[in-house]
Structures are given as structure tokens and as C-alpha cells.
N, C-alpha and C. Protein backbone atom coordinates (compact mmCIF):
# COMPACT_ATOMS: atom_id res chain seq x y z
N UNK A 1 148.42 75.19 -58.25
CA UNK A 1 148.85 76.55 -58.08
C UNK A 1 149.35 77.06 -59.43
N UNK A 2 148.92 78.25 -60.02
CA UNK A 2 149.37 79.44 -60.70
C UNK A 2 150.23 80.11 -60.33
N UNK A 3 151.06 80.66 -61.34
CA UNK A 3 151.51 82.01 -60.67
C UNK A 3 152.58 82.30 -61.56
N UNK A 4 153.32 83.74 -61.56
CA UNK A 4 153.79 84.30 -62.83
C UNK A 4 154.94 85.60 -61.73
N UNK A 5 155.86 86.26 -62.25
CA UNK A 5 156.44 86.95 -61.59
C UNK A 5 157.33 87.38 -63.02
N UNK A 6 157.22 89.07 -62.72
CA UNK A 6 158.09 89.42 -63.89
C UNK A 6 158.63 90.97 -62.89
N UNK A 7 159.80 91.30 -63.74
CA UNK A 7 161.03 92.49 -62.80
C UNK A 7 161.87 92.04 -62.84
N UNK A 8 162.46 92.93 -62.63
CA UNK A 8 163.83 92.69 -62.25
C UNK A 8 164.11 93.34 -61.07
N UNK A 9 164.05 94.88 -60.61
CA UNK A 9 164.33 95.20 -59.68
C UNK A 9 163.38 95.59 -58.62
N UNK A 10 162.27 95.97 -59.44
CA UNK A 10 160.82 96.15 -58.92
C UNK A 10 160.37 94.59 -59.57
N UNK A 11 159.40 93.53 -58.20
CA UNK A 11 159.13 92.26 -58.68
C UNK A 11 157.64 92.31 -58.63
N UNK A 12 156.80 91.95 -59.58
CA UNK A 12 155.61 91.86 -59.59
C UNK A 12 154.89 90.48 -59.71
N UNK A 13 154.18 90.06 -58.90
CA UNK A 13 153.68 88.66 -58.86
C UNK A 13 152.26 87.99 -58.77
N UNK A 14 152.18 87.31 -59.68
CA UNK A 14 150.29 86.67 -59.67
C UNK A 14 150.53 85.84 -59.27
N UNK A 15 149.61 85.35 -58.24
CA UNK A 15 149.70 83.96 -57.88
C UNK A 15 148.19 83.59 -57.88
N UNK A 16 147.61 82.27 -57.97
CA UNK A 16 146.37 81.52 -57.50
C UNK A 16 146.11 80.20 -57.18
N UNK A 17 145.55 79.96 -56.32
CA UNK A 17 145.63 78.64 -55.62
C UNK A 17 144.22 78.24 -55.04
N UNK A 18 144.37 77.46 -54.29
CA UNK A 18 142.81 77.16 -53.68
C UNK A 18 143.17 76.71 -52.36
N UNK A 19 142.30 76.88 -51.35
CA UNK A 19 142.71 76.29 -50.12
C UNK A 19 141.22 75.88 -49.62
N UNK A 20 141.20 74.76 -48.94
CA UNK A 20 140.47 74.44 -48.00
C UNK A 20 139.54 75.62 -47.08
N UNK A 21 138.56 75.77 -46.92
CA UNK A 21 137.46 77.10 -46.49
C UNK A 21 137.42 76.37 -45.05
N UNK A 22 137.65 75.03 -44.27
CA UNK A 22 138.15 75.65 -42.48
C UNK A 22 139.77 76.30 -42.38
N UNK A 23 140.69 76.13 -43.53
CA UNK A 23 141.57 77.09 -43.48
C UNK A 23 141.73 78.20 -43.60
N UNK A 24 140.82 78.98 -43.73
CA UNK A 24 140.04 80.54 -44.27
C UNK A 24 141.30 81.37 -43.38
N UNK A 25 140.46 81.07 -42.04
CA UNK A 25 140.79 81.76 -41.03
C UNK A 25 142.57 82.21 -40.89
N UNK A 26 143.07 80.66 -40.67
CA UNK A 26 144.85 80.79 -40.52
C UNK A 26 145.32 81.43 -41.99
N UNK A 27 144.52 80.85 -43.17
CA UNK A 27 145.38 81.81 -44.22
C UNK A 27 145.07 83.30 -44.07
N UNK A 28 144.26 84.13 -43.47
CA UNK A 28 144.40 85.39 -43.44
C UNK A 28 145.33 86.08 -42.24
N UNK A 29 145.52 85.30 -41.44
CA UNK A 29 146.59 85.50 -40.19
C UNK A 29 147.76 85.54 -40.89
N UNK A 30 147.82 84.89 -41.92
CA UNK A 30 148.92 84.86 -42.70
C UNK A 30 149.37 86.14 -43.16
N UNK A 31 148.55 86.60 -43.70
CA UNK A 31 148.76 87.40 -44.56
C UNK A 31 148.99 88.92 -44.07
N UNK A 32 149.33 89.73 -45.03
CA UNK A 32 149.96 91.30 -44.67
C UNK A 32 148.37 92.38 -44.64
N UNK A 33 147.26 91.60 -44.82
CA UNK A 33 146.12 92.58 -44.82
C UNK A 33 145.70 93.28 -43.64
N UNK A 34 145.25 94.35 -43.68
CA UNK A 34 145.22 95.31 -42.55
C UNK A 34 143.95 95.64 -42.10
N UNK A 35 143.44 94.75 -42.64
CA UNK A 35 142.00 94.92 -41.97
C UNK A 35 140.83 93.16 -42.70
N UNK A 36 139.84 92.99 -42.57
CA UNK A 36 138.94 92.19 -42.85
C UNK A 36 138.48 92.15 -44.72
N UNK A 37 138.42 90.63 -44.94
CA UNK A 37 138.31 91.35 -46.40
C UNK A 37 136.84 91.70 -46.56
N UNK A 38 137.26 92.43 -47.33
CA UNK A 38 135.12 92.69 -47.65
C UNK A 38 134.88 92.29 -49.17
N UNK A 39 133.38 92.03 -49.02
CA UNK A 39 132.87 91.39 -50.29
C UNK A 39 133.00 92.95 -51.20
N UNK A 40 133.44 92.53 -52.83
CA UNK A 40 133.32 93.33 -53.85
C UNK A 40 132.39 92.64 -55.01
N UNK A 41 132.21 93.62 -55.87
CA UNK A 41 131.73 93.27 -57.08
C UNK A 41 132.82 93.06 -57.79
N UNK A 42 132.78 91.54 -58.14
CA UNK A 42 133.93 91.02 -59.43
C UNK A 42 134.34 92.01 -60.38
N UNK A 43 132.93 92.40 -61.35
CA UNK A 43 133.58 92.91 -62.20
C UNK A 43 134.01 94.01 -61.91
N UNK A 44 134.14 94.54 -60.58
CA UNK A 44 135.03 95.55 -60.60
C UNK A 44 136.60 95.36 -60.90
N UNK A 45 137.28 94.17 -60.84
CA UNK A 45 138.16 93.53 -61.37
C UNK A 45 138.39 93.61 -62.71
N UNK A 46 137.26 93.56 -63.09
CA UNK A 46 137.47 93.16 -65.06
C UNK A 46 137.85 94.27 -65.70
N UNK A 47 137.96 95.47 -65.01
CA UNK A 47 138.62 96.57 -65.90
C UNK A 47 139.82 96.13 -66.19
N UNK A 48 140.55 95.93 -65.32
CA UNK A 48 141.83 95.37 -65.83
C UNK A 48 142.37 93.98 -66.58
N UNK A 49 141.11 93.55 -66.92
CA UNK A 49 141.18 92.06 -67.60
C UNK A 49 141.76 92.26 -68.83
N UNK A 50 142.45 93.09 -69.76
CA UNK A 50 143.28 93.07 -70.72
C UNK A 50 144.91 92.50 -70.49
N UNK A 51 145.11 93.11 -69.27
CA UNK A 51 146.31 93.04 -68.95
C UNK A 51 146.85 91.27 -68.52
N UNK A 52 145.34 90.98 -67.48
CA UNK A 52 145.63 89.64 -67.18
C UNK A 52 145.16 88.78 -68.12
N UNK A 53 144.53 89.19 -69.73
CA UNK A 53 144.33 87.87 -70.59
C UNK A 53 145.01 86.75 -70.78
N UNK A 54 146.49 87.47 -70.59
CA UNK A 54 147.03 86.82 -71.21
C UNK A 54 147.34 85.64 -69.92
N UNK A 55 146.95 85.58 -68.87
CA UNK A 55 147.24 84.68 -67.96
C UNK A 55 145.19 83.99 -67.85
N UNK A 56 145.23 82.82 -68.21
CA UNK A 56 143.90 82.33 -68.62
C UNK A 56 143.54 81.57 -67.35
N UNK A 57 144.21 81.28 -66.53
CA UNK A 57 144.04 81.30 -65.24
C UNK A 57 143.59 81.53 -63.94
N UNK A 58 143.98 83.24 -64.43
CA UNK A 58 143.32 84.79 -63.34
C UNK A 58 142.45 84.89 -64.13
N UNK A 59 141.06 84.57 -63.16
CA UNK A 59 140.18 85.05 -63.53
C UNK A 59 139.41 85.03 -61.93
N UNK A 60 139.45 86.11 -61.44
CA UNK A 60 138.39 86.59 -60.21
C UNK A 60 137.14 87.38 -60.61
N UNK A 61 137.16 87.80 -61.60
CA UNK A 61 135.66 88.31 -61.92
C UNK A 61 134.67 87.13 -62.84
N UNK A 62 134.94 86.27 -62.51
CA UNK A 62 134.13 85.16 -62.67
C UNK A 62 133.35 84.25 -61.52
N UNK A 63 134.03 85.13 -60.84
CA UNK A 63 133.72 84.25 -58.90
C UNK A 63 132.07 85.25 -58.72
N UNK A 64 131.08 84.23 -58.04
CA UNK A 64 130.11 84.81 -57.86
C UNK A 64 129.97 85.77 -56.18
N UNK A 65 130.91 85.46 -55.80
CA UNK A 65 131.00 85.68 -54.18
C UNK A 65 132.50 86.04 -54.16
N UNK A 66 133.10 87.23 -54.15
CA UNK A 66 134.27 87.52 -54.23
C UNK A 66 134.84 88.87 -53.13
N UNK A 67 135.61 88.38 -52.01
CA UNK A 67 136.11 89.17 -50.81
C UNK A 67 137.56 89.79 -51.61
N UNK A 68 137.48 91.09 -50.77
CA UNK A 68 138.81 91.87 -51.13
C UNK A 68 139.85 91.93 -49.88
N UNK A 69 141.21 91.91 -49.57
CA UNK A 69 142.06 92.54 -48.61
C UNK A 69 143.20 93.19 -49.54
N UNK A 70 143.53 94.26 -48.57
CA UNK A 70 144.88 94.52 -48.84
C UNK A 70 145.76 94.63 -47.79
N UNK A 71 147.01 95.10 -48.56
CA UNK A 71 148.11 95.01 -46.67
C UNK A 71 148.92 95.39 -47.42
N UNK A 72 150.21 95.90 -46.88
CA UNK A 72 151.91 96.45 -47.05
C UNK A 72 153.17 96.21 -45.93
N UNK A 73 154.12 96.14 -46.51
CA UNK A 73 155.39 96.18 -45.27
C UNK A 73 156.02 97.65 -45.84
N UNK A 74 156.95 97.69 -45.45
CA UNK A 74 157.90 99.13 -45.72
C UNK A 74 158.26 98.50 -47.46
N UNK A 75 158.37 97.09 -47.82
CA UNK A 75 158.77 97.41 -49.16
C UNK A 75 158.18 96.16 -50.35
N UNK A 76 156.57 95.75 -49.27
CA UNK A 76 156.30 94.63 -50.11
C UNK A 76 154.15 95.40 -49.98
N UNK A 77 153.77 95.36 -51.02
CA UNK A 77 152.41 95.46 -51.12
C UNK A 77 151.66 94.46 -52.02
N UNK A 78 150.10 94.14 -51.10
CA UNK A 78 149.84 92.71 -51.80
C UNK A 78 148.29 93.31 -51.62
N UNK A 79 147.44 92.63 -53.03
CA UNK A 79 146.01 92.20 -52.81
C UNK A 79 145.72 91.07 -52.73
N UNK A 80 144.82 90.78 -52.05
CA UNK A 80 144.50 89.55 -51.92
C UNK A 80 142.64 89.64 -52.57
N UNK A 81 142.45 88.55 -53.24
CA UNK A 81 140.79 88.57 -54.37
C UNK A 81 140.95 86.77 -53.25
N UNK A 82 139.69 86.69 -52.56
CA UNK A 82 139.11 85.42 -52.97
C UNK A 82 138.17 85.09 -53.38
N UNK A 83 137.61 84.31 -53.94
CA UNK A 83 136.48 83.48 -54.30
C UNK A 83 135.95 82.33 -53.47
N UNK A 84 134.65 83.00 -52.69
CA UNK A 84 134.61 82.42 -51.78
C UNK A 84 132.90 81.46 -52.43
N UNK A 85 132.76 81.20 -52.67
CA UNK A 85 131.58 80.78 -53.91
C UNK A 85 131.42 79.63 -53.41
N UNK A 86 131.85 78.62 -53.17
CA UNK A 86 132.17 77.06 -52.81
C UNK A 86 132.25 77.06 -51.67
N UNK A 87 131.35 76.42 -50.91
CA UNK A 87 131.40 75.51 -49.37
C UNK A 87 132.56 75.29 -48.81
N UNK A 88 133.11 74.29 -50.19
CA UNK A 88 134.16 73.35 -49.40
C UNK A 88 135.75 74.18 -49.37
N UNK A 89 135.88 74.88 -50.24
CA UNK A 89 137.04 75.09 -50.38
C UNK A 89 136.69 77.12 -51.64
N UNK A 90 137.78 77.46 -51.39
CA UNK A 90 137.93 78.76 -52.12
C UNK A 90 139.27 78.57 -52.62
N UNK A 91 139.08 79.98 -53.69
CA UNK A 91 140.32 80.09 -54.86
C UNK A 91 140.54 81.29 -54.03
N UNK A 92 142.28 81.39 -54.05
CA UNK A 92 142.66 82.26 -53.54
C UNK A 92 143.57 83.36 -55.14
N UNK A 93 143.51 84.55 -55.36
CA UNK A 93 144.24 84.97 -56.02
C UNK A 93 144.87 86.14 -55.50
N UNK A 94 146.38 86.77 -55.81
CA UNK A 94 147.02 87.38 -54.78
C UNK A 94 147.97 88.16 -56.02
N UNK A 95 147.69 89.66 -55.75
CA UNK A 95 149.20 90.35 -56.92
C UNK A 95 149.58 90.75 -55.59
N UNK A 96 151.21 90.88 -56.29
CA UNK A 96 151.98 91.40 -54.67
C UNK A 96 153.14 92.35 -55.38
N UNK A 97 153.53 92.85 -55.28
CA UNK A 97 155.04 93.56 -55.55
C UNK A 97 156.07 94.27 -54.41
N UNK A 98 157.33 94.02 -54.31
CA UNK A 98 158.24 94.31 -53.60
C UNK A 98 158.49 95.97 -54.41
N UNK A 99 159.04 96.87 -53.60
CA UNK A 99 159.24 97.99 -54.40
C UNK A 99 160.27 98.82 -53.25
């Protein structure tokens, strides 16, 4: 696991990990997304690849097969990027911020 968090009062957070792909399912139950993720084009990601250089880590526009979600509470909003490319298992990457 990755992951980075900077704020102070507003918290902003990268995280990335990998999970097991028969866990697909329960990790999206998990999660705050509000609907199904749908497949995107990576590099639609890479516009913002200046910002995340500096984390050599995040990299979702390198995934050949890459699903989008999003979701919110009253004071937490999160994307969720996976990389679903691999059989056995996927990379999960996730910005989130409390606000």
C-alpha cells in the first residue's frame, strides 16, 4: 500500500493498493460510490499527471483496462480509479478529501 495525505483542515488523500479481483465485489460495497464504476480512458487521467509526478507510484493512466466511481457523505468526497487489467487481482487507487 501507497498513500500520502496533506491539510490541515481541509485533508486530502492518495491512496493505492491492490486487492484480490473475487474481492471486487465486497470492496465496492465498501465504498461511498453512488453508482457502478464504468470503464474510462486512462489517459483521461494524465492531464493531471504533473501534480501526481511527484508520487511515482500513482500511476492509473498506465492501466490498460481502467473503471471509474465516485461517491460523497455530507463532508467526505472520494474517487475511486481501478485497474482492472489482471485476472487475478487489481490495483486499486482512491483520492478522497474531507471538507
Amino acid at each position: 500500500m501507497h498513500a500520502h495525505t496533506e491539510g490541515f483542515r481541509v485533508l486530502f488523500t492518495l491512496a493505492r493498493f491492490t486487492i484480490d479481483a473475487r474481492d471486487y465485489e465486497e470492496f465496492l460495497y465498501g465504498t461511498h460510490c453512488s453508482s457502478e464504476p464504468e470503464q474510462i480512458d486512462p489517459q483521461s487521467v494524465a492531464t493531471s499527471a504533473s501534480y501526481y509526478s511527484q508520487y511515482p507510484w500513482w500511476n492509473p493512466y498506465d492501466a490498460k483496462i481502467l473503471v471509474e466511481c465516485e461517491g460523497s457523505t455530507d463532508h467526505f468526497s472520494q474517487t475511486i480509479l481501478i485497474d482492472v487489467s489482471e485476472q487475478d487481482f487489481f490495483t486499486v487507487y482512491i483520492t478522497g478529501s474531507m471538507h
